[in-house]
Protein backbone atom coordinates (compact mmCIF):
# COMPACT_ATOMS: atom_id res chain seq x y z
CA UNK A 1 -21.88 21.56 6.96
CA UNK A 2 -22.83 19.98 3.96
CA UNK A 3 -20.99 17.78 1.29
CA UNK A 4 -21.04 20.46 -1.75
CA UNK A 5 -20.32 23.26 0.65
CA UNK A 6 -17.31 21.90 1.90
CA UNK A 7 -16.33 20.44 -2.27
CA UNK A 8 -16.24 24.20 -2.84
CA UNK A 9 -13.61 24.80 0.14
CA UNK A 10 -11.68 21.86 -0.69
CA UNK A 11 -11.21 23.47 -4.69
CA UNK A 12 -10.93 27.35 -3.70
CA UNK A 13 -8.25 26.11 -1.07
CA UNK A 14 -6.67 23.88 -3.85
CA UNK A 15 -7.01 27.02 -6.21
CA UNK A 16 -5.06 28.93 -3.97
CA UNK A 17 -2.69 26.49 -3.26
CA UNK A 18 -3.61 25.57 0.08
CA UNK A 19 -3.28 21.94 -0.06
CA UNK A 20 -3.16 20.82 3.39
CA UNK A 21 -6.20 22.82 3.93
CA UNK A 22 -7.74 20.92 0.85
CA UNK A 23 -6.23 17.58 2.11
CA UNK A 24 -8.09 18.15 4.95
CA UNK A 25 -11.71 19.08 3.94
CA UNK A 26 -11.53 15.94 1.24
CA UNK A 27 -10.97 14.22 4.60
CA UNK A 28 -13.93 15.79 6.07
CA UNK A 29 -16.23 14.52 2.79
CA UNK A 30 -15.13 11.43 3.03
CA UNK A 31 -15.99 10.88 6.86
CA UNK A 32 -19.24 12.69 5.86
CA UNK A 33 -19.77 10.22 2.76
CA UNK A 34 -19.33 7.16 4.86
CA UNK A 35 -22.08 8.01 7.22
CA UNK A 36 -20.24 9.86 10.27
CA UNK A 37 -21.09 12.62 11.62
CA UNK A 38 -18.82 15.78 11.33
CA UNK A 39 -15.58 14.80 13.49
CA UNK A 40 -12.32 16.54 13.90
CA UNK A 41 -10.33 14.79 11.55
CA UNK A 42 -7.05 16.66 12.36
CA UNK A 43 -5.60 14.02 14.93
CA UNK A 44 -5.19 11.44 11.51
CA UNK A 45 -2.67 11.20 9.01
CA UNK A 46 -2.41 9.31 5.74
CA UNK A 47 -0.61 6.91 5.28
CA UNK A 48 3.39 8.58 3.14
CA UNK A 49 3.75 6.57 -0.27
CA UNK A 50 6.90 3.91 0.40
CA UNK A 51 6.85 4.05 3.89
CA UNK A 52 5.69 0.69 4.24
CA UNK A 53 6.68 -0.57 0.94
CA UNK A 54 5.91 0.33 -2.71
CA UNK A 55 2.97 2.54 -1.86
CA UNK A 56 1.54 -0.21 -0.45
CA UNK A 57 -0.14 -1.23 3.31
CA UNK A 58 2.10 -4.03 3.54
CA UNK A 59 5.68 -3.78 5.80
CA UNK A 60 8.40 -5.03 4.61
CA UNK A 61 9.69 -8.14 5.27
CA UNK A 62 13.33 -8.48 7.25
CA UNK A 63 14.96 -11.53 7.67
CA UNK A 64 15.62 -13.41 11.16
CA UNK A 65 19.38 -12.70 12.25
CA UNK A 66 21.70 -15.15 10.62
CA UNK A 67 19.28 -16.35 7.58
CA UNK A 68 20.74 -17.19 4.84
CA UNK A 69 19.52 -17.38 1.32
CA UNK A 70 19.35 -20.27 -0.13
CA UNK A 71 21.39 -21.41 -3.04
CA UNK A 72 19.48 -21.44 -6.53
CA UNK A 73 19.43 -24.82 -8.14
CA UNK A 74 21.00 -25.73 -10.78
CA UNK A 75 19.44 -25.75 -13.91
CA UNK A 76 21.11 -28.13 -15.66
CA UNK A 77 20.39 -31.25 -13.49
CA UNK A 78 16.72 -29.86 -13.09
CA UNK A 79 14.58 -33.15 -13.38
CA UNK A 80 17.15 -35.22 -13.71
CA UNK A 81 16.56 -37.67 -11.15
CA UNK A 82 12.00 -37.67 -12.46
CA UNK A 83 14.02 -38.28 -16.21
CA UNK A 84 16.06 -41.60 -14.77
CA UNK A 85 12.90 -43.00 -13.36
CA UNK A 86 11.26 -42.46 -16.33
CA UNK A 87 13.99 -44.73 -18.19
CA UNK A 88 13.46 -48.40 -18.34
CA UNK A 89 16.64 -50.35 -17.14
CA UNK A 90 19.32 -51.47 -18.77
């Protein structure tokens, strides 16, 4: 089958509302777009938005049993030990 052939599946599918019919034949161009020959491209799912994150590839990140966060400093000393050094003694 060719590309265009199987463009005008994938939008007469998507016409009729046939989406995971659609789904699959953009699937099918894509493999066929890449340089592959014409494979059976039902064994693959994508990938469901926030499964792994915000829509993103990466898992999320759990922390080891027992961690605990540490405390935020506090701002009002921030730099105050750099600002003594900085003061010539009394």
């Amino acid at each position: 089958m060719d590309i265009e052939n199987l463009r005008r599946q994938m939008e007469a599918a998507a016409a009729a509302m046939d989406f995971e019919t659609a789904g699959k034949l953009r699937d099918q161009i894509s493999v066929l777009r890449g340089g592959g020959e014409s494979t059976d491209t039902s064994g693959l799912t994508r990938q469901q938005p926030g499964a792994m994150g915000l829509g993103t590839s990466q898992q999320r990140m759990t922390p080891p049993s027992g961690w605990v966060k540490p405390k935020k400093p506090d701002p009002m000393t921030k730099g105050a030990q750099a600002v003594a050094l900085l003061r010539p003694p009394p």
